[in-house]
Protein backbone atom coordinates (compact mmCIF):
# COMPACT_ATOMS: atom_id res chain seq x y z
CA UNK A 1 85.94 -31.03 88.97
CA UNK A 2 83.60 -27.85 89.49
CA UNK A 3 80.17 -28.29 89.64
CA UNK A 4 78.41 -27.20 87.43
CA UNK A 5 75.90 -24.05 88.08
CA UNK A 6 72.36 -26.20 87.83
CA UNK A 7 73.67 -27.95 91.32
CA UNK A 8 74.06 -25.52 93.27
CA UNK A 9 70.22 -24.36 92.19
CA UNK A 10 68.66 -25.85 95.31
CA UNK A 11 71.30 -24.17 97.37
CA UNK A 12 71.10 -21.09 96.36
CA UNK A 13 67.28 -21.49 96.37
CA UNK A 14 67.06 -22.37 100.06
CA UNK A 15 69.98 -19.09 101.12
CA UNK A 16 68.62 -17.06 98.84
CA UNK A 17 65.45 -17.53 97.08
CA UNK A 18 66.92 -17.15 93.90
CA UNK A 19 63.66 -18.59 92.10
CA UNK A 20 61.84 -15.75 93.20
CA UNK A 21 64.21 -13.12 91.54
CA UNK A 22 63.14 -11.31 88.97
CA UNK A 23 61.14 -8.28 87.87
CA UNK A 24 58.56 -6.51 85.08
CA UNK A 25 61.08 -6.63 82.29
CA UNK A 26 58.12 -5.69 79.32
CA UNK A 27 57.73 -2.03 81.78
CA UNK A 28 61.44 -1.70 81.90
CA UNK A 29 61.59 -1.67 78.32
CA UNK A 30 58.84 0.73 78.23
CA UNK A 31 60.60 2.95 80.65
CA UNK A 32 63.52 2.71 78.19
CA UNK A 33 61.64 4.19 75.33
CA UNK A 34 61.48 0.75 73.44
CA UNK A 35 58.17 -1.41 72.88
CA UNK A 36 57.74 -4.07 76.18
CA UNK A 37 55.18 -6.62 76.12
CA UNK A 38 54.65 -9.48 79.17
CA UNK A 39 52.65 -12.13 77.26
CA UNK A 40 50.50 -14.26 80.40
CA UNK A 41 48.22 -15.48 77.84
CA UNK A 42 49.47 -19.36 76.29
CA UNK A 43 47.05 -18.20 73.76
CA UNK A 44 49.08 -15.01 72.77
CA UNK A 45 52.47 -16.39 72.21
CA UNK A 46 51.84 -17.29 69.09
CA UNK A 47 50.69 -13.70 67.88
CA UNK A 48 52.99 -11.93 70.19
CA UNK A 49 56.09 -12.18 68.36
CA UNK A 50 54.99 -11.40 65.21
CA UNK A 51 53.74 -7.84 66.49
CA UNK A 52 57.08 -7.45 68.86
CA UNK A 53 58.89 -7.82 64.78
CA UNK A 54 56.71 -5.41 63.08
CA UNK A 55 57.23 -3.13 65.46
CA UNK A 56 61.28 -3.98 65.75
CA UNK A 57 60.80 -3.17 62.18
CA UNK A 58 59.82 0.38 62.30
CA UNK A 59 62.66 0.71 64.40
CA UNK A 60 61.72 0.57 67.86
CA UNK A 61 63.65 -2.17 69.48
CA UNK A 62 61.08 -4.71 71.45
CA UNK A 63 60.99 -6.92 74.18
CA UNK A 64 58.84 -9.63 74.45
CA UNK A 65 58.42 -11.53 78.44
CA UNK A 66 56.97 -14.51 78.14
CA UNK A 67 55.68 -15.95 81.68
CA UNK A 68 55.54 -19.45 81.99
CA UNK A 69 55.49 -21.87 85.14
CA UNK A 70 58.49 -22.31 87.31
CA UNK A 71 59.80 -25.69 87.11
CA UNK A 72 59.53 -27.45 90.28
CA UNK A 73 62.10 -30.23 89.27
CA UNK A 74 65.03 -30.30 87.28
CA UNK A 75 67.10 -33.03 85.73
CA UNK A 76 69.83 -34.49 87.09
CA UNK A 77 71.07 -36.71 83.97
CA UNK A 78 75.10 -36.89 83.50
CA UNK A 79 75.42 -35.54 86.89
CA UNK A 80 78.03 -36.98 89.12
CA UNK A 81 75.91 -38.58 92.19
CA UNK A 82 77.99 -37.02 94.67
CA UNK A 83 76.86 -33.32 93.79
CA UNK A 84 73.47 -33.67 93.66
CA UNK A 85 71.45 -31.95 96.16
């Protein structure tokens, strides 16, 4: 049986601090020529996408990066005990 990909998170956070990768996707977007927005705000998400379509609409494509908190536990249910961390 192969593991599946969520096990081997802790591993592969410890060797390579994969839950630090990542970038500014909203200013590659921009760079790109398309509309980029990185919504911080919990109060703009609600807003945000409806702009991100009206703009998709006059036919710039549109990105939309929401940030939200890393999740400092995951779940481990209808996981074999034997390949969990």
């Amino acid at each position: 049986m192969t593991p599946s990909p969520a096990c081997n998170l802790s591993s592969a956070t410890a060797r390579w601090k994969s839950n630090e990768l990542g970038g500014n996707y909203a200013e590659t977007a921009i760079s790109l020529g398309a509309y980029g927005e990185r919504v911080r705000d919990p109060q703009r998400i609600a807003h945000a996408p409806q702009h991100a379509m009206e703009v998709a609409q006059g036919g710039l494509p549109a990105l939309l990066e929401i940030i939200s908190k890393e999740e400092e536990t995951i779940s481990t249910h209808g996981r074999s005990p034997s390949l969990l961390p």
